[in-house]
Every structure is written in C-alpha cells, then in structure tokens.
C-alpha atoms as a PDB file:
ATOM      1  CA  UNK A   1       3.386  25.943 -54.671  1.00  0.00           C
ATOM      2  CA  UNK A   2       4.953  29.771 -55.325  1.00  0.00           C
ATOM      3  CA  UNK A   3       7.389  30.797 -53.594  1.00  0.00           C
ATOM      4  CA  UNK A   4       7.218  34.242 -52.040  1.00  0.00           C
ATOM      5  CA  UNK A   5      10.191  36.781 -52.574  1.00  0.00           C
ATOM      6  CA  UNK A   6      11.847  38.268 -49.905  1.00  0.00           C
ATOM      7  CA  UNK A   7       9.526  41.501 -50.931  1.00  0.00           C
ATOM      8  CA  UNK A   8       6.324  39.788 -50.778  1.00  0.00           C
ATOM      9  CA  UNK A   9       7.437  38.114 -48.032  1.00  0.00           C
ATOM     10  CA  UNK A  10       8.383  41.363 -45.725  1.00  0.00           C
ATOM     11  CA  UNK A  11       5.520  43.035 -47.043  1.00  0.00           C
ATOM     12  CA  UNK A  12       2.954  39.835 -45.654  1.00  0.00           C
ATOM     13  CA  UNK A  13       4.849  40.572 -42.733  1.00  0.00           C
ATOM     14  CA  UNK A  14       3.953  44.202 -42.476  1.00  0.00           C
ATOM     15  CA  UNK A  15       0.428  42.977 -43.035  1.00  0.00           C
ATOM     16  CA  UNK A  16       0.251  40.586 -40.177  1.00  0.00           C
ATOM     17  CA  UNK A  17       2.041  43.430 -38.162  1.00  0.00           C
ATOM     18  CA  UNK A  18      -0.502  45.839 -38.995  1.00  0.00           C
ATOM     19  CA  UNK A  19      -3.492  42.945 -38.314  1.00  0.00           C
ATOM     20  CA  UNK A  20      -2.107  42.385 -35.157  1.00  0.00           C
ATOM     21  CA  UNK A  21      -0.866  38.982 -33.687  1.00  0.00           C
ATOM     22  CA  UNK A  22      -4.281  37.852 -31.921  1.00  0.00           C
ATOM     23  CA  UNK A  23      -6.644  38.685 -35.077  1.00  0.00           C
ATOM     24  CA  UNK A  24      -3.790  37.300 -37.337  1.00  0.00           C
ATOM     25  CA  UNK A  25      -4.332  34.043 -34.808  1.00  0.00           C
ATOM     26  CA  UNK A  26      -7.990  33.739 -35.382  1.00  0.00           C
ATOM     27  CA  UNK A  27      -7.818  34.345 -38.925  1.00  0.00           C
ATOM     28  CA  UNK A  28      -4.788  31.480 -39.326  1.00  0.00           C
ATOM     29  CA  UNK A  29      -7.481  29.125 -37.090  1.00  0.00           C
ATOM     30  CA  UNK A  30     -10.555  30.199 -39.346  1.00  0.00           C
ATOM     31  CA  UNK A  31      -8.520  29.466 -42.415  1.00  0.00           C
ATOM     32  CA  UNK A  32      -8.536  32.718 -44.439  1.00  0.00           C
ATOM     33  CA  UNK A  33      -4.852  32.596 -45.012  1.00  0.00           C
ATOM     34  CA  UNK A  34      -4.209  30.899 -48.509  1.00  0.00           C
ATOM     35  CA  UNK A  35      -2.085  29.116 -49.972  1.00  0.00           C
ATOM     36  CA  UNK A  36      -0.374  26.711 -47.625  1.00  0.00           C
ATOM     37  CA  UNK A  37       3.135  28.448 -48.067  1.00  0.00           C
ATOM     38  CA  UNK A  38       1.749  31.466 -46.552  1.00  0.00           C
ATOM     39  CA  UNK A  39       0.081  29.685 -43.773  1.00  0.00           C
ATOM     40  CA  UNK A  40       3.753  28.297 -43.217  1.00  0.00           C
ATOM     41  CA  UNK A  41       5.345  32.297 -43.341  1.00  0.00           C
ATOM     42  CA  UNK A  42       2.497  33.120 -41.294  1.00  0.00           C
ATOM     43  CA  UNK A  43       3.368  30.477 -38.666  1.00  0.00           C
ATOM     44  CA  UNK A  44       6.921  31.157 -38.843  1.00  0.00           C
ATOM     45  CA  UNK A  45       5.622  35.227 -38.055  1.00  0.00           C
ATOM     46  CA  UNK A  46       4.084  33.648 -34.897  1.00  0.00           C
ATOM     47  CA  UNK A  47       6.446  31.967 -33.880  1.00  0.00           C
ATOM     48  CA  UNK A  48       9.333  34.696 -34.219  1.00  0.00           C
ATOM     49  CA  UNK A  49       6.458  37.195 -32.328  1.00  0.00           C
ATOM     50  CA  UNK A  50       6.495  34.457 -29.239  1.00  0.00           C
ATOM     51  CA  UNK A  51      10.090  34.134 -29.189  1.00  0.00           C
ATOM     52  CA  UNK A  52      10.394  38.052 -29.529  1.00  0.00           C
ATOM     53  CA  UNK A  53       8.501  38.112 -26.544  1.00  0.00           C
ATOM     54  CA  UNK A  54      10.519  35.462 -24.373  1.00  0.00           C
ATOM     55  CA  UNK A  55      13.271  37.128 -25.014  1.00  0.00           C
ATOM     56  CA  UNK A  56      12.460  40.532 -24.575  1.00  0.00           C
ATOM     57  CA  UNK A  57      10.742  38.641 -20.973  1.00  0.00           C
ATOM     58  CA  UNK A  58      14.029  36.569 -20.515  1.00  0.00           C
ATOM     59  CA  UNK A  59      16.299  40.322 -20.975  1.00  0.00           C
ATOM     60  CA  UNK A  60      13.447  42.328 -18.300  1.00  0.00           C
ATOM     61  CA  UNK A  61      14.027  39.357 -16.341  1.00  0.00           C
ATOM     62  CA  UNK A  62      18.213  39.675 -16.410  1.00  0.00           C
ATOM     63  CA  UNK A  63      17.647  43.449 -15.867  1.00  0.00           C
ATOM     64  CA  UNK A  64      15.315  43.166 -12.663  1.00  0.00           C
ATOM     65  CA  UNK A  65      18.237  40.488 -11.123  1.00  0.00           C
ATOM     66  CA  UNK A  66      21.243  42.875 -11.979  1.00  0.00           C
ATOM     67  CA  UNK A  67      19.212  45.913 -10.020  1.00  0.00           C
ATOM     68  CA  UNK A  68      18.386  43.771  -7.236  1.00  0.00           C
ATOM     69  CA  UNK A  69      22.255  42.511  -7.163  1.00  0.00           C
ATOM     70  CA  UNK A  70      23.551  46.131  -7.495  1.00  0.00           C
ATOM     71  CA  UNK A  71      20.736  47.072  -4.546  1.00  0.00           C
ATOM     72  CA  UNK A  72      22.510  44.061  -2.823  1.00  0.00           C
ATOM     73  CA  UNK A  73      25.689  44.881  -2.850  1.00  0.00           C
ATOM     74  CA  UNK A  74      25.067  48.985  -2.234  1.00  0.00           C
ATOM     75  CA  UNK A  75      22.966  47.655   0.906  1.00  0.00           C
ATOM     76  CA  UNK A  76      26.230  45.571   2.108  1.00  0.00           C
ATOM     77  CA  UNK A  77      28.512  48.622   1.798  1.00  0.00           C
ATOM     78  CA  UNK A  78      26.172  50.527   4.394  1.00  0.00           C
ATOM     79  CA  UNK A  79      25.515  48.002   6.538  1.00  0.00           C
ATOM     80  CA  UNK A  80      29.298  48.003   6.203  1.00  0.00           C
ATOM     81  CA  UNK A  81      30.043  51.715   7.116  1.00  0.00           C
ATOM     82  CA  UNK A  82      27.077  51.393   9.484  1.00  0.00           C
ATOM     83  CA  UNK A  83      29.044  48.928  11.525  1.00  0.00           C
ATOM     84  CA  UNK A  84      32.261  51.065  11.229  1.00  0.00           C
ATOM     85  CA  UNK A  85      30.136  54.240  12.528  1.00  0.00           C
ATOM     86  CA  UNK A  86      29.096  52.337  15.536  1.00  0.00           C
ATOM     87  CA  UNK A  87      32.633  50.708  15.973  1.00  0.00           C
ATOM     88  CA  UNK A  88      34.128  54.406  16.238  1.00  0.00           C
ATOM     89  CA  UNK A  89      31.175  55.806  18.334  1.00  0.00           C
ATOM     90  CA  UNK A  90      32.425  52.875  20.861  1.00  0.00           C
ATOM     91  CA  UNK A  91      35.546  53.795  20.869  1.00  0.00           C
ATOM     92  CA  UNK A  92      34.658  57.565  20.986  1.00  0.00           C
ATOM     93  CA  UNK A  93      32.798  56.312  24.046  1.00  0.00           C
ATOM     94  CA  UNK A  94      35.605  54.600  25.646  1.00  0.00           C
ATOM     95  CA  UNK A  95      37.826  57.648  25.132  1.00  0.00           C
ATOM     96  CA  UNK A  96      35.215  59.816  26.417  1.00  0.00           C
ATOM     97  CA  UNK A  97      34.816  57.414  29.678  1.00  0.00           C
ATOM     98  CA  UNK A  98      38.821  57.386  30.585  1.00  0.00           C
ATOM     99  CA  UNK A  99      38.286  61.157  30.281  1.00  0.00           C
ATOM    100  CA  UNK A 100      35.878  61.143  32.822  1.00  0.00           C
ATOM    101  CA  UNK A 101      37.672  58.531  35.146  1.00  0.00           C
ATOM    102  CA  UNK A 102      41.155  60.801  34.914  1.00  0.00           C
ATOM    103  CA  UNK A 103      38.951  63.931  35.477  1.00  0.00           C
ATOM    104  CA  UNK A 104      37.036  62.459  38.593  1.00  0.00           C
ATOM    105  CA  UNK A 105      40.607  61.007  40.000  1.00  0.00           C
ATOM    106  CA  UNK A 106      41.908  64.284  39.399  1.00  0.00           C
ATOM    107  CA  UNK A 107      39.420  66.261  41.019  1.00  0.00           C
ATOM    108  CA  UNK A 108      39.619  63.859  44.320  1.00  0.00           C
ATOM    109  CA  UNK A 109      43.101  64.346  44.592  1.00  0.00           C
ATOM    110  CA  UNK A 110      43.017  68.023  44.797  1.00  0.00           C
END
C-alpha cells in the first residue's frame, strides 16, 4: 500500500473537487477509485465535504437566531417608547382637561 504525499494528496483533492461530490459518490459506490488508500482519502474528502456543510448549516443557523434576537430586542425598545408616547399623551390629556375645567369655572364666574 503507497502512501500518497501531501501533493498527490491535495491534488486528488482538487480532482474530486472538480468531479463534484455526488459523481465522486457514485463513482466511490461503482468502485472506480483504486487502490484502497485512495478510497480511504476519498472517504475522508466526503466526510470533511458533509461536515463543511453542517457547519457552514450550524453558523446560517447561529446567524438567523442572532437577527431574530437583535429584531427582538429592537421590537422591545419600541414597544417601550410606544408605551412612553401614550403615557405622555395621557398626561398631555389630563393637563389639557384641568385646562378646560379652570377655563369653564372661570368663564361661569364672570
């Protein structure tokens, strides 16, 4: 059994790259791939390409939870100021309603 250089063994690499993971798949099943240490290499390539992809589907899935906590919290801020708005429009209100009760008392005085 030979062992492939680190050379040969990016340039299989590039190979199965350029093949493309499904065809290199079928070709692995159909045995094509010879000798057993590069079935192994090419197994190992596999397997790095699925883990590439879980984590690369594990980061997306960190990055959609951070947006929707940022959303979160930006949506409690104006919910927030939304309830501060209507707490002054109250009070605005009340103000605006003494006004009125001083002005009416005022005006049946005279």
């Amino acid at each position: 059994m030979s062992i492939l250089s680190p050379e040969q063994k990016a340039e299989l690499f590039a190979e199965l790259v350029a093949t493309g993971e499904n065809e290199v798949r079928e070709n692995l099943a159909q045995g094509i791939y010879a000798p057993e240490n590069k079935r192994e290499l090419i197994r190992e390539w596999l397997y790095q390409q699925r883990e590439s992809r879980v984590n690369d589907a594990a980061s997306r899935a960190e990055s959609a939870a951070s947006r929707a906590e940022e959303a979160r919290t930006e949506e409690i801020l104006i919910l927030r100021s939304t309830k501060i708005s209507a707490r002054i429009a109250a009070i605005a209100a009340i103000f605006a309603n003494i006004i009125a009760i001083i002005a009416i008392v005022i005006a049946i005085k005279k």
